[in-house]
C-alpha atoms as a PDB file:
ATOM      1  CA  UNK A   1     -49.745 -49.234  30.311  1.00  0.00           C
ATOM      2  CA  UNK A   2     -49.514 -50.791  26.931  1.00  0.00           C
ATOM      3  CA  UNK A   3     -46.617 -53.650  26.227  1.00  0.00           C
ATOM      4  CA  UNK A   4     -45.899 -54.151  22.514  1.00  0.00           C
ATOM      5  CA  UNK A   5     -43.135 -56.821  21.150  1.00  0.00           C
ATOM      6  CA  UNK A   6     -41.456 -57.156  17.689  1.00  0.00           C
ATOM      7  CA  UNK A   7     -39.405 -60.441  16.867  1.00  0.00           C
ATOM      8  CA  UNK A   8     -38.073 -61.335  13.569  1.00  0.00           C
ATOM      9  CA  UNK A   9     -35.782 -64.404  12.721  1.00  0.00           C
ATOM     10  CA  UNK A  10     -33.719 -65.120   9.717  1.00  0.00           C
ATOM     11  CA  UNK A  11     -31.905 -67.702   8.885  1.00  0.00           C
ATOM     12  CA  UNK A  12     -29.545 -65.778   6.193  1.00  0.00           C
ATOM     13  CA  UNK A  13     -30.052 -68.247   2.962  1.00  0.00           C
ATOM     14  CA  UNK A  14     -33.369 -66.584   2.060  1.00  0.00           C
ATOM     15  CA  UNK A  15     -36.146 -68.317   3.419  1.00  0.00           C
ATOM     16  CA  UNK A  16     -37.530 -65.984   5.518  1.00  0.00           C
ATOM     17  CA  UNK A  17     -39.521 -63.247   4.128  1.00  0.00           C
ATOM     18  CA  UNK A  18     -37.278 -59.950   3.443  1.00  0.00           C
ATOM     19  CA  UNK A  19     -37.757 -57.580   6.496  1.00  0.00           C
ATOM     20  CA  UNK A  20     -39.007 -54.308   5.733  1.00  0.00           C
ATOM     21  CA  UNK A  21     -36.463 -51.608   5.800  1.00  0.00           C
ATOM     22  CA  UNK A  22     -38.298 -48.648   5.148  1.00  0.00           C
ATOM     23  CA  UNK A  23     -37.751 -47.195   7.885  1.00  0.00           C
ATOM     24  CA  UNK A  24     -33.910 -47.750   8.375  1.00  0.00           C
ATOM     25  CA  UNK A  25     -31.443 -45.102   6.607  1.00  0.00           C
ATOM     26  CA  UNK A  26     -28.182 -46.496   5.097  1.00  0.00           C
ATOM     27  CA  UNK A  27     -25.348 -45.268   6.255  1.00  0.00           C
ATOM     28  CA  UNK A  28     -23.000 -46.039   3.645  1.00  0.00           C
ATOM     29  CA  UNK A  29     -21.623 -49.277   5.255  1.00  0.00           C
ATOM     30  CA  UNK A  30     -21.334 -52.658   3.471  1.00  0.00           C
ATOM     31  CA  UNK A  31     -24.655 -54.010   5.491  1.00  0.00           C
ATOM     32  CA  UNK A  32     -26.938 -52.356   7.860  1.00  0.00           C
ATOM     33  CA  UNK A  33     -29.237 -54.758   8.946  1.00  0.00           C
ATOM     34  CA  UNK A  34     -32.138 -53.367  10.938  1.00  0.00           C
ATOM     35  CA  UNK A  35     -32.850 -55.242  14.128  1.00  0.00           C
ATOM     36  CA  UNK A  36     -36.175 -53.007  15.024  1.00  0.00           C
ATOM     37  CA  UNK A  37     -37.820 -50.246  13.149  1.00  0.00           C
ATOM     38  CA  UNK A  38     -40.615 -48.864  14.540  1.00  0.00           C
ATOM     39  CA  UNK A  39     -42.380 -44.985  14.263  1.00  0.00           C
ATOM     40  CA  UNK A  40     -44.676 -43.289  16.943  1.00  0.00           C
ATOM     41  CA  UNK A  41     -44.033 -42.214  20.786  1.00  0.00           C
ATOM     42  CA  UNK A  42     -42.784 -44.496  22.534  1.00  0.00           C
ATOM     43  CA  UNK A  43     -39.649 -46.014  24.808  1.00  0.00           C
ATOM     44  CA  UNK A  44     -37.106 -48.251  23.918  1.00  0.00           C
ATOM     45  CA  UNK A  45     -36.790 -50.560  26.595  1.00  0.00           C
ATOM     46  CA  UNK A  46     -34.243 -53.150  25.362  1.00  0.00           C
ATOM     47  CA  UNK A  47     -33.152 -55.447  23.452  1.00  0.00           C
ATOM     48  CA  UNK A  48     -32.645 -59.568  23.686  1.00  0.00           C
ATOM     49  CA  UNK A  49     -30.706 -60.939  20.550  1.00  0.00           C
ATOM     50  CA  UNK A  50     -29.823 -64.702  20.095  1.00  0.00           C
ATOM     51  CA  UNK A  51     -27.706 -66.265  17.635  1.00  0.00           C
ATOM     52  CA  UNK A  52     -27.710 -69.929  17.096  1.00  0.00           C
ATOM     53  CA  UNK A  53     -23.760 -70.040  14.684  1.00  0.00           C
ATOM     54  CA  UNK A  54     -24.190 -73.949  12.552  1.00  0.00           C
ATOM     55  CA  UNK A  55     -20.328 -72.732  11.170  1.00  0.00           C
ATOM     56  CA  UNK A  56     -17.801 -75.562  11.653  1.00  0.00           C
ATOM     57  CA  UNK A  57     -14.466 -75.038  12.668  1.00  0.00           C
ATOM     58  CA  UNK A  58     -12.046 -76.061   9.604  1.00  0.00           C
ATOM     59  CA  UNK A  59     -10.022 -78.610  10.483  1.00  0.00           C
ATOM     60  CA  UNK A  60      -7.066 -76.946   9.509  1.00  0.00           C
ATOM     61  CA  UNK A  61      -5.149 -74.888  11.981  1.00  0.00           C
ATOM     62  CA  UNK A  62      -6.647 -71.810  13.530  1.00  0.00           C
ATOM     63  CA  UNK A  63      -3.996 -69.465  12.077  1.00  0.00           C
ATOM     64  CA  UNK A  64      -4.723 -70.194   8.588  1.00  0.00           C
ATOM     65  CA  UNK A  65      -8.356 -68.927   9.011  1.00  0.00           C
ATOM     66  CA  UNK A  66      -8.824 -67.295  12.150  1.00  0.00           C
ATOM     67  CA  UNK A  67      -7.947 -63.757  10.878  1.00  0.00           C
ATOM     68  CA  UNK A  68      -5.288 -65.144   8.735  1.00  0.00           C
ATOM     69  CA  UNK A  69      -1.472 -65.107   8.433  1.00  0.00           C
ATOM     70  CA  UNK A  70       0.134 -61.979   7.738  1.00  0.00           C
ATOM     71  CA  UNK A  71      -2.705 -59.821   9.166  1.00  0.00           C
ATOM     72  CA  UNK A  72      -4.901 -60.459   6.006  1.00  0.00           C
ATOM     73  CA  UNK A  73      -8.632 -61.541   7.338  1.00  0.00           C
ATOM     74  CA  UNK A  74     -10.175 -64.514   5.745  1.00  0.00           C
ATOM     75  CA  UNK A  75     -13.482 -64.342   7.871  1.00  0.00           C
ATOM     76  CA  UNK A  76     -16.018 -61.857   6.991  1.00  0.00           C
ATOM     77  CA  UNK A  77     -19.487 -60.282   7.776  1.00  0.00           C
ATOM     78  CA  UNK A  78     -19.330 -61.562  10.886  1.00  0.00           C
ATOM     79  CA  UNK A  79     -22.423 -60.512  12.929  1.00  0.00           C
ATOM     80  CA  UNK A  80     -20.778 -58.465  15.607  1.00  0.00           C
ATOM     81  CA  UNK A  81     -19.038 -55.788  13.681  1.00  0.00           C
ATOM     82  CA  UNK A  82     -21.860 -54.036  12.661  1.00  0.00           C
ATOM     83  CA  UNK A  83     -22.393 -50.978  14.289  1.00  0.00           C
ATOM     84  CA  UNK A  84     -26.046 -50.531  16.786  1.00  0.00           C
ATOM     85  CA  UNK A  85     -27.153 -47.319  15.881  1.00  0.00           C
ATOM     86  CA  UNK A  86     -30.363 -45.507  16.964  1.00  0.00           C
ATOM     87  CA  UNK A  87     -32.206 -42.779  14.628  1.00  0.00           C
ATOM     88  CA  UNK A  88     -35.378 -41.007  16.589  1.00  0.00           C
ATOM     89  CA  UNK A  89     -37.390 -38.778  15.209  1.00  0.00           C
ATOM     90  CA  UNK A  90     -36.524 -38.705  11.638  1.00  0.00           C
ATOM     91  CA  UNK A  91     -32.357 -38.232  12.254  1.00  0.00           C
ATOM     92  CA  UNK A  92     -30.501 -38.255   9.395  1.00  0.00           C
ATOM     93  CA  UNK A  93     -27.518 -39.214  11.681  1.00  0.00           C
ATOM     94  CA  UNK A  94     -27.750 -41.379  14.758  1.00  0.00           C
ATOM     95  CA  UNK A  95     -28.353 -40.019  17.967  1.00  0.00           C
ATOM     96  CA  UNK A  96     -26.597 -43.149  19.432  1.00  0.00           C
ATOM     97  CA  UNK A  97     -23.971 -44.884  17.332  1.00  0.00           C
ATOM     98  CA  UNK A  98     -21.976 -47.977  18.464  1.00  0.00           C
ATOM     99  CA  UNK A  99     -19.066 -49.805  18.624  1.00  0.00           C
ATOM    100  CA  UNK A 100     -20.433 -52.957  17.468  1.00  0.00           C
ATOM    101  CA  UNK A 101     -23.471 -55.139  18.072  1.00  0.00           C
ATOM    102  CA  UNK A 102     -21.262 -57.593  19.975  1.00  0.00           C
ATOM    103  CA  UNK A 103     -20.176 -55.232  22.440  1.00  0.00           C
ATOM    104  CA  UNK A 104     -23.780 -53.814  22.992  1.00  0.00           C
ATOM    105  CA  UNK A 105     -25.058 -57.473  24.433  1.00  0.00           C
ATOM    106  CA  UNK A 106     -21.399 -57.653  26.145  1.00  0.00           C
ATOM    107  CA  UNK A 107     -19.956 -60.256  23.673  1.00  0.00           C
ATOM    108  CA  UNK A 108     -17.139 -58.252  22.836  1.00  0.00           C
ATOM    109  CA  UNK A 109     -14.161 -59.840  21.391  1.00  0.00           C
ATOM    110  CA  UNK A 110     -16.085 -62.929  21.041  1.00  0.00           C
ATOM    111  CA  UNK A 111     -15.795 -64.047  24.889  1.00  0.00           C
ATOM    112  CA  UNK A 112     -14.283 -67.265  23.897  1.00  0.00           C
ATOM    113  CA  UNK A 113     -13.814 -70.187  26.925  1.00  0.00           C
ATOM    114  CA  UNK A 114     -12.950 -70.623  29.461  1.00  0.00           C
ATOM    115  CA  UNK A 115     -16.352 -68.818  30.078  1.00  0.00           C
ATOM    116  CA  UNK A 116     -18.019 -68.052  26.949  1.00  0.00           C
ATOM    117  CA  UNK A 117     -21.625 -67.578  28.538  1.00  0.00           C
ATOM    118  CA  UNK A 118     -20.733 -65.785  31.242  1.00  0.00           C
ATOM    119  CA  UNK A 119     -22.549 -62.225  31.421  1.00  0.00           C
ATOM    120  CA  UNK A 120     -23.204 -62.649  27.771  1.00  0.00           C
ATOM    121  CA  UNK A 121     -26.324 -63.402  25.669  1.00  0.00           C
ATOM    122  CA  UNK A 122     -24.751 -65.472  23.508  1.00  0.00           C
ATOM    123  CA  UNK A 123     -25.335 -69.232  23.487  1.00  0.00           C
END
């Protein structure tokens, strides 16, 4: 039995070397960020995702930023809305295709307090 591992960080203001995503497929969306590409036989086993957020809450009111007033959103590209999808063996469409990457890890809706770490990978 043979254990292999992939990790990659980023830190989203480009100091991190690019990932290689040769072997992702766009779908068409605004961002597809591949979390693991890998070729050959194989089983996907899981995944464990951590994101460490530095963003400070404005200090104005939540309702003039939080989604905004009159239903226009003022926060985008948030992490979770992108869609987990899963292309084996050369798919040109997903075999498995998401809701969102928060809802994969069970962070959906952004689990805010009273128990924000509860059953969630999120820290």
């Amino acid at each position: 039995m043979y254990f292999n591992a992939k990790w990659n960080g980023d830190d989203s203001n480009g100091v991190d070397e690019p990932v290689d995503v040769s072997l992702t497929q766009d779908q068409g969306g605004d961002i597809d960020w591949p979390m693991i590409a890998v070729k050959g036989t194989g089983r996907f086993c899981g995944v464990t995702l951590h994101i460490t957020n530095f963003w400070e809450e404005p200090k104005k009111k939540p309702s003039s930023w939080w989604y905004g007033i009159g239903g226009e959103k003022t926060i985008d590209r948030w992490w979770g809305e992108g869609d987990e999808k899963f292309f084996v063996d050369g798919e040109k469409f997903p075999s498995t295709f998401g809701t969102g990457s928060e809802d994969y890890i069970g962070y959906a809706w952004s689990a805010e307090p009273p128990f924000p770490t509860c059953n969630t990978a999120y820290r």
